[in-house]
N, C-alpha and C. Protein backbone atom coordinates (compact mmCIF):
# COMPACT_ATOMS: atom_id res chain seq x y z
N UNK A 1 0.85 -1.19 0.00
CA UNK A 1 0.00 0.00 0.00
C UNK A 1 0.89 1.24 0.00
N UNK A 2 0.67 2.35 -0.57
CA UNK A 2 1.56 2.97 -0.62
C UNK A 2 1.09 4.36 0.11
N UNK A 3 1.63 4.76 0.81
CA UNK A 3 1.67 6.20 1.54
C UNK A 3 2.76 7.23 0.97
N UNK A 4 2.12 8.20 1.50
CA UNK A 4 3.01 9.26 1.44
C UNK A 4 2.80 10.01 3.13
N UNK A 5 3.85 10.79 2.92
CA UNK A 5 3.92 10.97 4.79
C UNK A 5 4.66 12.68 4.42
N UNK A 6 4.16 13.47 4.92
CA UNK A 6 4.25 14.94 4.72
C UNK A 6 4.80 15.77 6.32
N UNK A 7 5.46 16.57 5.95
CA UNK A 7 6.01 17.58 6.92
C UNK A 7 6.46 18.60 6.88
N UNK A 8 6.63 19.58 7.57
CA UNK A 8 7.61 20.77 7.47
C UNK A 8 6.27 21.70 7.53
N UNK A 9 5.09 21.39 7.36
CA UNK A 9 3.78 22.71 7.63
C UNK A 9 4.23 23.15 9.35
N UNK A 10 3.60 24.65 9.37
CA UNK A 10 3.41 25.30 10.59
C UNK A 10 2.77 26.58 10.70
N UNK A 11 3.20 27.26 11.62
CA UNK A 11 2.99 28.73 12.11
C UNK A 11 4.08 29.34 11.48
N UNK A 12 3.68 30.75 10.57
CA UNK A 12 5.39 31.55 10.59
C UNK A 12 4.64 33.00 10.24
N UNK A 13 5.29 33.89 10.13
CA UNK A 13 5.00 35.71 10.00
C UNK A 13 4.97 35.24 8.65
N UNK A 14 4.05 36.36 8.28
CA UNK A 14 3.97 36.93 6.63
C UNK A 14 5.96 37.32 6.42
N UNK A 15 6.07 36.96 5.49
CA UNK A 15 7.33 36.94 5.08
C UNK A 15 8.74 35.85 4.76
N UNK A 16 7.99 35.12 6.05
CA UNK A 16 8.79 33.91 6.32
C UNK A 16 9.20 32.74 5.38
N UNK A 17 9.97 31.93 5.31
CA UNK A 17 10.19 30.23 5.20
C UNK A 17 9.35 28.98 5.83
N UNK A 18 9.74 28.06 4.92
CA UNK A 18 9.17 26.48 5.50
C UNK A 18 9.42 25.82 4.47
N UNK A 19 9.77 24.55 4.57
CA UNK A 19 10.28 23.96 3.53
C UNK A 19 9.43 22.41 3.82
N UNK A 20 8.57 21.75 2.86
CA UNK A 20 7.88 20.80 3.11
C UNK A 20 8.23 19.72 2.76
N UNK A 21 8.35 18.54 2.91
CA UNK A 21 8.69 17.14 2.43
C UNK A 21 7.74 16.05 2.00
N UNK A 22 7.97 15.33 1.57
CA UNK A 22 6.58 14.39 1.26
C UNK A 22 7.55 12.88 1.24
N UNK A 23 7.57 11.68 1.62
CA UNK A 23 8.21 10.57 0.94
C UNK A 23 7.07 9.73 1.04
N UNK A 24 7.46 9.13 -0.29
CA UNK A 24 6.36 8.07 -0.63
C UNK A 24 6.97 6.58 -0.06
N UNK A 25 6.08 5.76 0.22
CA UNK A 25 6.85 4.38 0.68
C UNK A 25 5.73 3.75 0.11
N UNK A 26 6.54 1.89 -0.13
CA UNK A 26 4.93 1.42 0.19
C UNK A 26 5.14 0.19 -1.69
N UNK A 27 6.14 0.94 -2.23
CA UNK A 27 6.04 0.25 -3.45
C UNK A 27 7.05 1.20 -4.29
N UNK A 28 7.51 0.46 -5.30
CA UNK A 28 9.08 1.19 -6.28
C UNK A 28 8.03 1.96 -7.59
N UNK A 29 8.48 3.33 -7.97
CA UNK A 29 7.64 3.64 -8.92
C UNK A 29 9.03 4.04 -9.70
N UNK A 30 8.57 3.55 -11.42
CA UNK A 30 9.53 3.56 -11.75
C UNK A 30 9.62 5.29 -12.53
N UNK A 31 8.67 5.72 -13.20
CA UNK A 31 8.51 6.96 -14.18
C UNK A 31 6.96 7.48 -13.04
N UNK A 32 7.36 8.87 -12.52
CA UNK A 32 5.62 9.65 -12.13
C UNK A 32 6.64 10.90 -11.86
N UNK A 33 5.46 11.19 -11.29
CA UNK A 33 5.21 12.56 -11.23
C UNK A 33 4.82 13.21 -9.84
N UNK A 34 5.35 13.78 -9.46
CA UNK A 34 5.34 14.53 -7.62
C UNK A 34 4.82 16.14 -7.91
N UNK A 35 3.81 16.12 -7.04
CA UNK A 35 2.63 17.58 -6.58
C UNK A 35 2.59 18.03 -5.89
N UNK A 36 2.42 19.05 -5.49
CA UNK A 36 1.86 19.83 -4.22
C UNK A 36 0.56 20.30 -4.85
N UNK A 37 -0.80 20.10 -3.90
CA UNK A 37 -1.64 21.15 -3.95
C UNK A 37 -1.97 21.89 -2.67
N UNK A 38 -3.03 22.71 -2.85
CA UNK A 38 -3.24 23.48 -1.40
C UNK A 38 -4.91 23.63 -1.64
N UNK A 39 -5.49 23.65 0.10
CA UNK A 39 -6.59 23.72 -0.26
C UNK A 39 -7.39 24.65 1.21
N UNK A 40 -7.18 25.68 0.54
CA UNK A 40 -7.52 26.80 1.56
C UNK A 40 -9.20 26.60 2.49
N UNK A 41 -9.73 27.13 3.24
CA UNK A 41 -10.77 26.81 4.17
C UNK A 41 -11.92 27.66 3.14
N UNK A 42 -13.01 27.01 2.70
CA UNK A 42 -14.09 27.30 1.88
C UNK A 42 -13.70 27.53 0.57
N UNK A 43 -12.52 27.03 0.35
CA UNK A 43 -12.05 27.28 -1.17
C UNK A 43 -11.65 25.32 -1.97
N UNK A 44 -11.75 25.47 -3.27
CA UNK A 44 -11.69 24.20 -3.56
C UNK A 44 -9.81 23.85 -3.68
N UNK A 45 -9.33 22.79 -3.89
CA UNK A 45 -7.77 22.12 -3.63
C UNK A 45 -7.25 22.68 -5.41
N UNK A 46 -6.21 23.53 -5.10
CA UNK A 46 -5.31 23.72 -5.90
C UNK A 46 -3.74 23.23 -6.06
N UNK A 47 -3.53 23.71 -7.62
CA UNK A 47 -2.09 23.52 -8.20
C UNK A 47 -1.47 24.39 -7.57
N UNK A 48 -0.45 23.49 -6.79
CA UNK A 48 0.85 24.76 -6.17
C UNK A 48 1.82 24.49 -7.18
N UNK A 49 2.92 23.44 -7.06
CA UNK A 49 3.74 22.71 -8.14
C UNK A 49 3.65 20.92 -8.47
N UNK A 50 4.25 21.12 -9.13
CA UNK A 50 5.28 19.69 -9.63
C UNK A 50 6.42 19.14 -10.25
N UNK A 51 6.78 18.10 -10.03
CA UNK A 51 7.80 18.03 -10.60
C UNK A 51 8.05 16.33 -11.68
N UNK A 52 8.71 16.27 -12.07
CA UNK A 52 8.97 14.71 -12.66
C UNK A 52 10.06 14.27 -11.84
N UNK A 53 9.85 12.37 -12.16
CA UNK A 53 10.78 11.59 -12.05
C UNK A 53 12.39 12.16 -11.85
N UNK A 54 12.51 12.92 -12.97
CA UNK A 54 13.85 13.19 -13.58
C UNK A 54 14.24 14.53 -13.06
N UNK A 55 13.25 15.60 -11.97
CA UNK A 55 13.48 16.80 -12.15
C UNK A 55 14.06 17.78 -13.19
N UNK A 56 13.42 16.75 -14.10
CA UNK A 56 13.61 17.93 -15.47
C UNK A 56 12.35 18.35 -15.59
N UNK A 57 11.09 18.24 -15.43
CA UNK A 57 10.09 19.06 -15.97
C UNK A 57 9.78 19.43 -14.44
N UNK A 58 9.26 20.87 -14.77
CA UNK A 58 8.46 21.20 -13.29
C UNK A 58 7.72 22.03 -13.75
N UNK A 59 6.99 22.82 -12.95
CA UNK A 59 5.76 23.49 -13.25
C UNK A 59 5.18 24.03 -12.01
N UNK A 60 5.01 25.29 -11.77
CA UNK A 60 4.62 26.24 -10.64
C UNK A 60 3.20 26.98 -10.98
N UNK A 61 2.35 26.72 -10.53
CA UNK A 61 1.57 27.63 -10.46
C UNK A 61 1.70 29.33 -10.15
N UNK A 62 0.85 30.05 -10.78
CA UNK A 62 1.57 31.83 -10.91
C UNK A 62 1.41 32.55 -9.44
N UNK A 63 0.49 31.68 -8.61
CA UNK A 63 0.88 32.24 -7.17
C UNK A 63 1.57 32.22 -6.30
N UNK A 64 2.81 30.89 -6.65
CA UNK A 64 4.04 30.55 -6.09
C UNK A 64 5.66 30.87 -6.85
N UNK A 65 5.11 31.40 -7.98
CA UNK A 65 6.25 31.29 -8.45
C UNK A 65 6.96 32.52 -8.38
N UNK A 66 8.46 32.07 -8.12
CA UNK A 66 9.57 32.96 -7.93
C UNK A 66 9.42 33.10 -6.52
N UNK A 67 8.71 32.77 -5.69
CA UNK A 67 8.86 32.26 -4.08
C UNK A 67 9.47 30.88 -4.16
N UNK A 68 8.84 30.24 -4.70
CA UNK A 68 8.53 28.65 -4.36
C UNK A 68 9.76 28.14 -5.64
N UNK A 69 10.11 26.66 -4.54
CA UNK A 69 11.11 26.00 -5.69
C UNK A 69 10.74 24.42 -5.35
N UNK A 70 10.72 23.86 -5.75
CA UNK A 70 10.14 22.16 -5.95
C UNK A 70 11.48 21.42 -6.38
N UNK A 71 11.44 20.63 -5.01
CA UNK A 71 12.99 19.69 -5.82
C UNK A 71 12.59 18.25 -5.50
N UNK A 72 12.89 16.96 -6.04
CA UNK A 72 12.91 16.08 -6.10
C UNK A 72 14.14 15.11 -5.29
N UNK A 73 14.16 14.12 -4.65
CA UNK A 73 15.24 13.23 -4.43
C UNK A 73 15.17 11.86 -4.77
N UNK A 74 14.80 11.37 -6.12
CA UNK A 74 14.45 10.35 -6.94
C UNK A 74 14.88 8.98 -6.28
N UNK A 75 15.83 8.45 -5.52
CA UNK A 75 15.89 7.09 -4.83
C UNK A 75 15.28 7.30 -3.69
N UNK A 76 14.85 8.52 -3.01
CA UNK A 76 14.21 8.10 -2.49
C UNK A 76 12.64 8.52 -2.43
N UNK A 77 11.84 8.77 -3.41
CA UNK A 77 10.92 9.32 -3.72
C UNK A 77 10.63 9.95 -2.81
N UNK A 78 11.15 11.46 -3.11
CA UNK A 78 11.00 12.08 -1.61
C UNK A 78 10.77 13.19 -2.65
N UNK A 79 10.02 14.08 -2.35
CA UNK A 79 9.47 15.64 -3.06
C UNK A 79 9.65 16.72 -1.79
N UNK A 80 10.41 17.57 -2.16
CA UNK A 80 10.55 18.85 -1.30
C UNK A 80 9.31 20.11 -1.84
N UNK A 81 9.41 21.54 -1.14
CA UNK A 81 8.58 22.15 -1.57
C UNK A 81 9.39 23.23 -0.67
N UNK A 82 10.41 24.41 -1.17
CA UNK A 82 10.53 25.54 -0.39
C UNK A 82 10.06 26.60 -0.67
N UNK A 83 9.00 27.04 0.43
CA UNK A 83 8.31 28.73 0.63
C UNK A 83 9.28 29.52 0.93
N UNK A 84 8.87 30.70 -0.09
CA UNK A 84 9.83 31.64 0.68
C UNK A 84 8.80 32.78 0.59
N UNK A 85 8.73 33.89 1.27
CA UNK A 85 8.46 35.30 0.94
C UNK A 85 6.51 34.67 1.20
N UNK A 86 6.41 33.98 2.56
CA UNK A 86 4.97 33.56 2.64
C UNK A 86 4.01 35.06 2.85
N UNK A 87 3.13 34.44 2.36
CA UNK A 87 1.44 35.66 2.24
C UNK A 87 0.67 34.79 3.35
N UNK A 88 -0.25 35.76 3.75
CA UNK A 88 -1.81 35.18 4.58
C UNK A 88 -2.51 34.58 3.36
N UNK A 89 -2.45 34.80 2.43
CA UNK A 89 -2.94 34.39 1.56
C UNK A 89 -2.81 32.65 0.67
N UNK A 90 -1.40 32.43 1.56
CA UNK A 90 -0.85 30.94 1.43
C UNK A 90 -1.17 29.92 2.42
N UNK A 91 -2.11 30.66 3.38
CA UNK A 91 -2.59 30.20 4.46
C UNK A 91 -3.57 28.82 3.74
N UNK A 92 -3.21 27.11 4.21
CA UNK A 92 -3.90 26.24 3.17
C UNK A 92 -3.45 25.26 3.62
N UNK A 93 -3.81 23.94 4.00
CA UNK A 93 -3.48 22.48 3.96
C UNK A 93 -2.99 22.39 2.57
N UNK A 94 -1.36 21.70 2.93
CA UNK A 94 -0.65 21.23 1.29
C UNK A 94 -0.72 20.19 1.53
N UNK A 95 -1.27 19.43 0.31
CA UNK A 95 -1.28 18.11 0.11
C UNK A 95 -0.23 17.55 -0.81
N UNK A 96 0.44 16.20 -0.81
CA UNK A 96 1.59 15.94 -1.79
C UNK A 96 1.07 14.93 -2.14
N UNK A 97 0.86 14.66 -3.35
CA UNK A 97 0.49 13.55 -4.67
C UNK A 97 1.70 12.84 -5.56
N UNK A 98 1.36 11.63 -5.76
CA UNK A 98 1.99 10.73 -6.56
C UNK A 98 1.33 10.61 -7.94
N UNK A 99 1.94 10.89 -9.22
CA UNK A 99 1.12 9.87 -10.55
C UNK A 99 2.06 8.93 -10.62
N UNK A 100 1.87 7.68 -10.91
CA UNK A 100 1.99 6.89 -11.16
C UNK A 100 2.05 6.20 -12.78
N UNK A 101 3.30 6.54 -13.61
CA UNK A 101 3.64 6.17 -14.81
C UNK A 101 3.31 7.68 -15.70
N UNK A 102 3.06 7.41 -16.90
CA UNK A 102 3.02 8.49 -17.97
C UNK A 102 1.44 8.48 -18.33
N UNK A 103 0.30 9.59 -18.04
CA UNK A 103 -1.28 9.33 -18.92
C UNK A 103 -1.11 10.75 -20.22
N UNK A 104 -0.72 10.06 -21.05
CA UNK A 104 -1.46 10.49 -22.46
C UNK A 104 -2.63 11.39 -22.20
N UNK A 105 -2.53 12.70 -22.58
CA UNK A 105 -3.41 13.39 -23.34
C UNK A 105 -4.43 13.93 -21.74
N UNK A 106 -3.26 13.37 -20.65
CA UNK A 106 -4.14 14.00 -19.17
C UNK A 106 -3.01 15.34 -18.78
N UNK A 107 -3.59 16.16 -17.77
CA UNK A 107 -2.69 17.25 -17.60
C UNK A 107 -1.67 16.72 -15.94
N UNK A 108 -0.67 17.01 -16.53
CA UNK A 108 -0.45 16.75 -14.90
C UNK A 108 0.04 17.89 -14.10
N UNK A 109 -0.93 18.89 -13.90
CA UNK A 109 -1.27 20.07 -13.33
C UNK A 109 -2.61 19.90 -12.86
N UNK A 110 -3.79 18.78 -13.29
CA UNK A 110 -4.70 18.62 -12.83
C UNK A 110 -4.76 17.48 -11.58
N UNK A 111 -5.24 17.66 -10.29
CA UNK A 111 -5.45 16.99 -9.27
C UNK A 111 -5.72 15.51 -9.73
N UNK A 112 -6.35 15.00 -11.00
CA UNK A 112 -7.32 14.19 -11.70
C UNK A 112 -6.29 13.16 -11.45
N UNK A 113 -4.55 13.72 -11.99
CA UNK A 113 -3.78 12.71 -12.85
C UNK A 113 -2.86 11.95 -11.69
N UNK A 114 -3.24 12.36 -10.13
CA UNK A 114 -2.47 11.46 -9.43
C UNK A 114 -3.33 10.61 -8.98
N UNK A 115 -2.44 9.61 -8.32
CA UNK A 115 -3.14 8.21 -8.29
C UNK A 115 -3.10 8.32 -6.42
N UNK A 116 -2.25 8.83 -5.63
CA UNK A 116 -1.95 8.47 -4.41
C UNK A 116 -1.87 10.25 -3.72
N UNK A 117 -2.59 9.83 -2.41
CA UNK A 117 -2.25 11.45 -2.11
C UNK A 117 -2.01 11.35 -0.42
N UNK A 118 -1.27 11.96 -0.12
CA UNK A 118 -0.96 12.57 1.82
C UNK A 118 -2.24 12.90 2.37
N UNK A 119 -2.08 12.75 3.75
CA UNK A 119 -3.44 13.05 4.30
C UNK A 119 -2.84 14.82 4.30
N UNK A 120 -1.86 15.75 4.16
CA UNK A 120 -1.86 16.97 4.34
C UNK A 120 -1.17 17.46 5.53
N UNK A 121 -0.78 18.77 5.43
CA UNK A 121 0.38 19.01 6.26
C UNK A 121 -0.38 21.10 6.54
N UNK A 122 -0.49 21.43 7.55
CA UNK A 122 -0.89 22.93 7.54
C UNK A 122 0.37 23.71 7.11
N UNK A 123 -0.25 24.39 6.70
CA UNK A 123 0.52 26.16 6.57
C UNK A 123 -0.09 27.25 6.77
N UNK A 124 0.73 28.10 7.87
CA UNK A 124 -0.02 29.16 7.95
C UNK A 124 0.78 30.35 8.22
N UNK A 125 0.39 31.59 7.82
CA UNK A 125 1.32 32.31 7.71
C UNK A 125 0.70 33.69 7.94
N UNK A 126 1.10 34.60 9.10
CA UNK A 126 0.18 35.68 9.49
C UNK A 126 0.95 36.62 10.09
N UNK A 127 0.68 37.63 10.07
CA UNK A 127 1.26 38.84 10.66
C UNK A 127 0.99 39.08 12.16
């Protein structure tokens, strides 16, 4: 069965750092794809980033980017996620997702295309 197990959410000032982790266990994946979404209180679960297998492709959503950097540690399927320059506005349970192989003609920016997800990790960030 495969889990993922998430950390590094907390309390910090508008401005601050946190750097999140995710490792997947549970089974060897050979080609996917690693996510972050966020899913703020009365709002529906969004694209923060992702990344590939290979940390060659990644992809940031426009409300993280140039804060946020997404790195990968491929043996051990482990997905990072560093905040920098946090808003109240980033205030959100991040969730970290697995896809599982390559889907044709699916987005993998859409929540749809992972197969495995974290129960979630808080962030919160306030003046």
């Amino acid at each position: 069965q495969v889990q993922l197990a998430e950390s590094g959410g907390g309390l910090v000032q508008t401005g601050g750092s946190l750097r999140l982790s995710c490792a997947a266990s549970g089974r060897t994946f050979s080609s996917y794809y690693m996510a972050w979404f966020r899913q703020a209180p009365g709002k529906e679960r969004e694209f923060v980033a992702a990344i590939s297998w290979t940390g060659v492709s990644i992809y940031y959503a426009d409300s993280v980017k140039g804060r946020s950097t997404i790195s990968i540690d491929n043996p051990k399927t482990t997905v990072y996620l560093q905040m920098n320059s946090l808003k109240p506005e980033d205030t959100a349970v991040y969730y970290c997702a697995v896809a599982d192989g390559i889907k044709l003609g699916q987005s993998w920016l859409s929540a749809a295309y992972y197969d495995y997800w974290g129960q979630g990790t808080q962030v919160t960030a306030s003046s």
